[in-house]
Protein backbone atom coordinates (compact mmCIF):
# COMPACT_ATOMS: atom_id res chain seq x y z
CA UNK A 1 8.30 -9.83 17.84
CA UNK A 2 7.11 -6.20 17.50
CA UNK A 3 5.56 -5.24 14.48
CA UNK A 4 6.15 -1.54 13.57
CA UNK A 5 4.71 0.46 10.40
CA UNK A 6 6.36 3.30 8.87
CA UNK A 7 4.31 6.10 8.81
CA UNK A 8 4.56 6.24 4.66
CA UNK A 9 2.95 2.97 4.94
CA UNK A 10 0.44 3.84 7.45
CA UNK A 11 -0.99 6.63 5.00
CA UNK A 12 -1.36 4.28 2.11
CA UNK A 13 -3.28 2.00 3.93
CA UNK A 14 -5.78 4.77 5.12
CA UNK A 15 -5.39 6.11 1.26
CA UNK A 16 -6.50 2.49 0.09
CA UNK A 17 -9.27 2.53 2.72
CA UNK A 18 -10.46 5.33 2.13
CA UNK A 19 -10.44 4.94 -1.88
CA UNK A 20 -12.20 1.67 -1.31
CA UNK A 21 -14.56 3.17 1.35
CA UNK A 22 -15.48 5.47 -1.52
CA UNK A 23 -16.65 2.80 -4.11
CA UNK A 24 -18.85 1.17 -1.79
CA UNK A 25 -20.10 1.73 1.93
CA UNK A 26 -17.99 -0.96 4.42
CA UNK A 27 -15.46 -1.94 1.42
CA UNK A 28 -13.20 0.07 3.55
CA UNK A 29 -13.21 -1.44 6.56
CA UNK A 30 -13.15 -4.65 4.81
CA UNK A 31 -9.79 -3.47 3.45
CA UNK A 32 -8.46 -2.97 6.90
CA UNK A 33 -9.73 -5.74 8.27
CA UNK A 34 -7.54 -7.58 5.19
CA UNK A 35 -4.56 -5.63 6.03
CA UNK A 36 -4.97 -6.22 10.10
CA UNK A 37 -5.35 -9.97 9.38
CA UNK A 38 -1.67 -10.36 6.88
CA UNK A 39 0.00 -8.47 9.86
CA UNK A 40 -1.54 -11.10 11.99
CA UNK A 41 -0.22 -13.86 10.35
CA UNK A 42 3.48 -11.67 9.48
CA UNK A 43 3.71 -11.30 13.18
CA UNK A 44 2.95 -15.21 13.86
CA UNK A 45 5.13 -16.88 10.98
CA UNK A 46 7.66 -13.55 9.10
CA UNK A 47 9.48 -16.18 7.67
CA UNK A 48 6.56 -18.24 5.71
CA UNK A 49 6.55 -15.19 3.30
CA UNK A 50 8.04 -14.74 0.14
CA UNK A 51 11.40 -12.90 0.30
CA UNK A 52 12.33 -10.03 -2.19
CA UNK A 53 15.29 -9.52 -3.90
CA UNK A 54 16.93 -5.40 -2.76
CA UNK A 55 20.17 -4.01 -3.25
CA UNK A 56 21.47 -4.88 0.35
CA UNK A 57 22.08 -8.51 0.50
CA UNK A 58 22.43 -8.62 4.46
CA UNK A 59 18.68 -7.02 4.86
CA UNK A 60 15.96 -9.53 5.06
CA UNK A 61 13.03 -8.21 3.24
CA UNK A 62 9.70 -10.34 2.37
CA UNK A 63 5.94 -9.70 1.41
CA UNK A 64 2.70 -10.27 2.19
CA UNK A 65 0.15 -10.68 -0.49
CA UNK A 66 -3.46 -10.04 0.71
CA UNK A 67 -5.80 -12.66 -1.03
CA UNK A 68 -9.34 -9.91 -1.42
CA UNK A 69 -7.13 -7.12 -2.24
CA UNK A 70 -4.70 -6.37 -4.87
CA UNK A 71 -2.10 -5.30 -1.92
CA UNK A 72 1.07 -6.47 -0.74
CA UNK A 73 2.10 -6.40 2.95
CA UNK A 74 6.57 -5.31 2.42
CA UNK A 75 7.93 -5.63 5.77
CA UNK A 76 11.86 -5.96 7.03
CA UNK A 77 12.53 -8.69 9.58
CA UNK A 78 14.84 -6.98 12.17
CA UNK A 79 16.83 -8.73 15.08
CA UNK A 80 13.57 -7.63 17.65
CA UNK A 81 10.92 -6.35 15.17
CA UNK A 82 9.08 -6.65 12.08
CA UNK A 83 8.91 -3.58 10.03
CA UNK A 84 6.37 -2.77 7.38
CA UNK A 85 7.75 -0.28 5.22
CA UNK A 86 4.79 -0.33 2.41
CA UNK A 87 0.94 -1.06 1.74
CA UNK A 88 1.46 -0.99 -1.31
CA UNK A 89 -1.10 -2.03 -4.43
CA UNK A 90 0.62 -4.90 -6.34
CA UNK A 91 -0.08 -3.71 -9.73
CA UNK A 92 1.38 0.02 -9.66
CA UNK A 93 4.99 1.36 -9.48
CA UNK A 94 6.90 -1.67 -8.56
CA UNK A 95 10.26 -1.88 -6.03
CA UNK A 96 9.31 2.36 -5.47
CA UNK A 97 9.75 1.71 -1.71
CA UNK A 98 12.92 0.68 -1.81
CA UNK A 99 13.91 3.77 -1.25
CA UNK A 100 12.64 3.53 2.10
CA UNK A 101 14.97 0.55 3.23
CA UNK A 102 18.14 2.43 3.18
């Protein structure tokens, strides 16, 4: 399968890098080695993640929890592709990218 990031969540994960990047020299590129690694493993097994619960019943929507970081991986499994639709931290404004699954 293709994986495919929105570009919202393509900016928080250089936001996240670059916050990181900022607290400590190579904490950054840690970060996106993290976040390369989950969409590794998405692309190799989508369905071994935990699924969320959205508004649209026939959507299949699950999440990647990075173990270093405090990030989750949201990503839509499509008939031909894998879609991540958020880098998103797991402790701040949760479901706000729902939005983005309509």
């Amino acid at each position: 399968m293709i994986l495919r990031l929105l570009d919202e969540a393509r900016n928080e994960m250089r936001e996240a890098a670059r916050w990181y990047e900022d607290k400590r020299l190579g904490l950054g590129d840690d970060f996106l080695s993290a976040v390369e690694s989950g969409f590794e493993t998405i692309a190799k097994r989508p369905r071994s993640f935990t699924r969320m619960i959205n508004h649209n019943e026939g959507r299949e929507v699950r999440r990647c929890v990075l173990k270093r970081f405090p990030y989750l991986i949201v990503f839509e499994i499509r008939s031909e592709e894998l879609f991540v639709v958020a880098v998103a931290h797991s402790k701040r404004k949760p479901k706000y990218c729902q939005d983005r699954l309509l």
